[in-house]
Structures are given as C-alpha cells and as structure tokens.
N, C-alpha and C. Protein backbone atom coordinates (compact mmCIF):
# COMPACT_ATOMS: atom_id res chain seq x y z
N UNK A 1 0.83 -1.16 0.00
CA UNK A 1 0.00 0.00 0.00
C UNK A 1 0.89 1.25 0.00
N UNK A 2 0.46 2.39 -0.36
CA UNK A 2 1.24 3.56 -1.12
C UNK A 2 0.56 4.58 0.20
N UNK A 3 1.35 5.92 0.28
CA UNK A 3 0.46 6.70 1.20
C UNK A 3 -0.27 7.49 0.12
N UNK A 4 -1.36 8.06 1.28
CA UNK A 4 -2.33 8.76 0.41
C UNK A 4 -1.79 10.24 1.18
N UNK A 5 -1.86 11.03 -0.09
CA UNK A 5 -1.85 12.51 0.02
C UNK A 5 -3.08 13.23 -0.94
N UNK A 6 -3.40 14.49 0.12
CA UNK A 6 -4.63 15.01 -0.31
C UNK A 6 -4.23 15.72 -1.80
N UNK A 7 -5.09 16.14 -2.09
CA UNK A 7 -5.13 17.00 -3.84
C UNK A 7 -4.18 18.46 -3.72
N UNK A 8 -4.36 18.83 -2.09
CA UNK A 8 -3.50 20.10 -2.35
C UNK A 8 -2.06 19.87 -2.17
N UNK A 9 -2.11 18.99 -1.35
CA UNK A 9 0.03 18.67 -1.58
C UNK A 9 0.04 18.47 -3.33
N UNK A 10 -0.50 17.40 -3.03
CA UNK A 10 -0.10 17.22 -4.89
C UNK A 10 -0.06 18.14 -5.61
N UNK A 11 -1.18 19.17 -5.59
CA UNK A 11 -1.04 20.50 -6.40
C UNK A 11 -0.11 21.28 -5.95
N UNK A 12 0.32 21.77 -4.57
CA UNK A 12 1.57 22.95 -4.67
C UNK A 12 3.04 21.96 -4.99
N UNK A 13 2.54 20.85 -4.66
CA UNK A 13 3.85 20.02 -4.98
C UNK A 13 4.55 20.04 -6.70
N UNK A 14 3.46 19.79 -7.10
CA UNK A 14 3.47 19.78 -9.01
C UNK A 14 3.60 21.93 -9.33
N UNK A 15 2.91 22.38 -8.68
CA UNK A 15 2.90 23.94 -9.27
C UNK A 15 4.64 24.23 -8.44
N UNK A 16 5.35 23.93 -7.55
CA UNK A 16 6.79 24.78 -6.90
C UNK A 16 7.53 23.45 -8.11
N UNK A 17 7.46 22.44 -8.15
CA UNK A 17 8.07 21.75 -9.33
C UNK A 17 8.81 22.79 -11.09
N UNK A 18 7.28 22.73 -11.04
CA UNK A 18 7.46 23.68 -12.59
C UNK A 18 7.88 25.27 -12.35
N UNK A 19 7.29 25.76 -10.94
CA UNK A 19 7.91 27.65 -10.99
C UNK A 19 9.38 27.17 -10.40
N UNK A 20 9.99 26.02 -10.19
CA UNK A 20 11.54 26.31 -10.00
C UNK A 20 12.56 24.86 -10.19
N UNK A 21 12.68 24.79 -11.54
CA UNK A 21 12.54 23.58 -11.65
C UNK A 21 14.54 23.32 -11.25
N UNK A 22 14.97 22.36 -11.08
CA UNK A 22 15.93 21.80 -10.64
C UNK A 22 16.76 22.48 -9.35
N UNK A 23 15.57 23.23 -8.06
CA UNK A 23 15.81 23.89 -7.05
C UNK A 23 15.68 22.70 -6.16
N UNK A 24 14.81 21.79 -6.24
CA UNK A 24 15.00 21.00 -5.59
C UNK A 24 15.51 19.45 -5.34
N UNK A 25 15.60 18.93 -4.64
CA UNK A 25 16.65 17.58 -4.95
C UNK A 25 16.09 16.04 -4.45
N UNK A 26 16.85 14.80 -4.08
CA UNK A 26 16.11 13.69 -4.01
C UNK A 26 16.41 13.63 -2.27
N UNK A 27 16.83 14.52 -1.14
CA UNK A 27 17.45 14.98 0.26
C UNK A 27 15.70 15.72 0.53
N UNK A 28 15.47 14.68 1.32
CA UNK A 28 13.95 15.04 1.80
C UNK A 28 14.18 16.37 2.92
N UNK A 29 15.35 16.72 4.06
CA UNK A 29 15.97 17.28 4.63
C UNK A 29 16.21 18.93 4.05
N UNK A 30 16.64 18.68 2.72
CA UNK A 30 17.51 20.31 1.92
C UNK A 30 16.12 20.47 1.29
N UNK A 31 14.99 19.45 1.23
CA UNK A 31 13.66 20.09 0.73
C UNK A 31 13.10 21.03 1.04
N UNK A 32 12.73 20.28 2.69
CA UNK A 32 12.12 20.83 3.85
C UNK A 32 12.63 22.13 3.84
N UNK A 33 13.85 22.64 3.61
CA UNK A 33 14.60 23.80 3.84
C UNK A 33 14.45 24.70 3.14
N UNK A 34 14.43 24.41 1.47
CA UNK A 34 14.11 24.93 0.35
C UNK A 34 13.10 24.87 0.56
N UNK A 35 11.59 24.65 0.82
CA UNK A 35 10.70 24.99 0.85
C UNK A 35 9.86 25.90 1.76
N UNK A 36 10.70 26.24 3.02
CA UNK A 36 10.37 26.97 3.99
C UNK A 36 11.14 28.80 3.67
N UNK A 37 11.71 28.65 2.56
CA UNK A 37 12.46 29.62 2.27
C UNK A 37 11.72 30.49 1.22
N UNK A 38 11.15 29.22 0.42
CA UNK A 38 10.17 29.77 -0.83
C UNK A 38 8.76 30.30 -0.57
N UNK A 39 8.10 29.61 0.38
CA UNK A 39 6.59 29.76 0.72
C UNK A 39 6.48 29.62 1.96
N UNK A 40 5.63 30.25 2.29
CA UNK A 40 4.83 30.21 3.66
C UNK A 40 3.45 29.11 3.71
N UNK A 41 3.98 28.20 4.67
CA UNK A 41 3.26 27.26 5.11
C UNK A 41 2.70 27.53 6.53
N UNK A 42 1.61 26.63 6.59
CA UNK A 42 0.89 27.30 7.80
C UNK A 42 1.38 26.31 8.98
N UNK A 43 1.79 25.22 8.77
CA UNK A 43 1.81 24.07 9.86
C UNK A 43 3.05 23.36 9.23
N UNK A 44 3.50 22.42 10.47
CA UNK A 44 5.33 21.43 9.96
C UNK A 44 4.34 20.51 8.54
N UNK A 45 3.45 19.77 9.97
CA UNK A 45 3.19 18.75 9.04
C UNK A 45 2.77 18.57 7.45
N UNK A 46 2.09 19.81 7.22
CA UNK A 46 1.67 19.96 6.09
C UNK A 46 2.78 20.50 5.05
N UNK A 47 3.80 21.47 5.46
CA UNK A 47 5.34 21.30 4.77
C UNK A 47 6.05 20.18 4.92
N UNK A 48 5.71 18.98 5.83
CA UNK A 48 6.56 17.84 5.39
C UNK A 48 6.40 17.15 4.74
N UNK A 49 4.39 16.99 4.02
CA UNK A 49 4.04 16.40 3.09
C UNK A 49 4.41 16.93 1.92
N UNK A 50 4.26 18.24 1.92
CA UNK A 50 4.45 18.66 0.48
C UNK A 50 5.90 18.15 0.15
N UNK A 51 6.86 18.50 1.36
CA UNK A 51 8.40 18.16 1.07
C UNK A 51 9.07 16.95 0.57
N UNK A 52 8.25 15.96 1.21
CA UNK A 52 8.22 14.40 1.08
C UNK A 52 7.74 14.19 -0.19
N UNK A 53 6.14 15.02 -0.68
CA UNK A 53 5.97 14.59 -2.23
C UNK A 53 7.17 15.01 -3.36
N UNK A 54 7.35 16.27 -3.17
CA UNK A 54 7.98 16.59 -4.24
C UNK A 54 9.86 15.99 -4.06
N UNK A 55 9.98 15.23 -3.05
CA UNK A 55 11.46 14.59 -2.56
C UNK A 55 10.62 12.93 -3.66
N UNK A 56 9.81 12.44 -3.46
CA UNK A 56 8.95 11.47 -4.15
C UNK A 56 9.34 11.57 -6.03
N UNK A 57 8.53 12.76 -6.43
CA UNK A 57 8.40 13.51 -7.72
C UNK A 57 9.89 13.60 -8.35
N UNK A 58 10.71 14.26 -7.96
CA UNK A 58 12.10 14.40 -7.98
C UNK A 58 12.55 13.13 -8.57
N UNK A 59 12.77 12.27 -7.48
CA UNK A 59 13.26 10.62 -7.55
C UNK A 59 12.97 10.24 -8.90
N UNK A 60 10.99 10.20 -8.79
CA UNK A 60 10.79 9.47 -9.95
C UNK A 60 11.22 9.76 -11.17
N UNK A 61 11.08 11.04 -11.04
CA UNK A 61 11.53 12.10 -12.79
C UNK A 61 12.78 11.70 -13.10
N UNK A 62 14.00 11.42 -11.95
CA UNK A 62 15.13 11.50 -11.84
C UNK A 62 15.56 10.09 -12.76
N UNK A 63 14.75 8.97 -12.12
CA UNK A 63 14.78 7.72 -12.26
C UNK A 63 14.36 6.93 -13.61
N UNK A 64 13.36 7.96 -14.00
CA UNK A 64 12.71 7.57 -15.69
C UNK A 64 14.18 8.27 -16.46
N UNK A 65 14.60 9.43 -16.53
CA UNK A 65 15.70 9.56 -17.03
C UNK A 65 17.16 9.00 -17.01
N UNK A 66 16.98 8.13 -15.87
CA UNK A 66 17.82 7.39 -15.94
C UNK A 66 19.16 7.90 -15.01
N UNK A 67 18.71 9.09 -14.15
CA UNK A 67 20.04 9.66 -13.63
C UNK A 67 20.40 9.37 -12.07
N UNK A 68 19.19 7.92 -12.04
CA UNK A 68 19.59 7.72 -10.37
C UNK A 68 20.67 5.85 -9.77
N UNK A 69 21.67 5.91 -9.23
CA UNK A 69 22.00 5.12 -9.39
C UNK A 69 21.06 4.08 -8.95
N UNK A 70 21.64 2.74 -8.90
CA UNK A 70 20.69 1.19 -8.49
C UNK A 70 20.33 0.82 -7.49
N UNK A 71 20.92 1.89 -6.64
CA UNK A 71 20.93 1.17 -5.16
C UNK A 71 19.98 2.08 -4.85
N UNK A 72 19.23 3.30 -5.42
CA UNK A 72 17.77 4.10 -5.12
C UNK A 72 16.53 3.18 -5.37
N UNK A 73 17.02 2.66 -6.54
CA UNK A 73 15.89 1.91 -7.06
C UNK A 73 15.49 0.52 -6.29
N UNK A 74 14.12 0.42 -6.70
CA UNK A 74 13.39 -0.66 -5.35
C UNK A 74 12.56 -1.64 -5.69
C-alpha cells in the first residue's frame, strides 16, 4: 500500500516543481529547507508532506531519465 496525500500537496507540490525547476533535490531534509524559504506554510506537518511529495516527484523524474543510481531503485 502507497500513502495517500490530499489533492492540495499534490497540487503545490506539481505547481513549486514547474515555478523552479531543478531547485530541488532527491534529500527530503535540503527540501524541507528549500521549501520553507520559498513559501509560507501554515503548519510542519503539512510542509513535510508537500516536502516528502515533491522529494517522491524528484526521484521518480530522476529515475525515468535514468540519472539515479541502483541502489535508489526498489
């Protein structure tokens, strides 16, 4: 089973993706950081989801292109 995230992570997750694209990285940690720098969030938890999706998003994009080594992959 996969976690479930609501429609609005997914959406600011996919909209800070495209307004800044290779700002962020596959370091769920330098996300969190970069993202508290860019936007104002109202609560942790809800910046750790978004941080965690787009640390998620990253990976995968990273991984279809082929630029992540073997030992990411699962």
């Amino acid at each position: 089973m996969g976690n479930v995230r609501s429609e609005k992570v997914k959406r600011v997750a996919r909209e800070l993706i495209k307004k800044y694209p290779g700002k962020f990285t596959t370091n769920f940690e330098e996300n969190k950081n970069i993202l508290s720098h860019l936007v104002f969030v109202p609560s942790v938890k809800l910046r750790n989801s978004i941080a965690g999706y787009i640390t998620r998003l990253v990976a995968m994009s990273q991984q279809q292109s082929g630029k992540v080594s073997t030992s990411l992959n699962r």
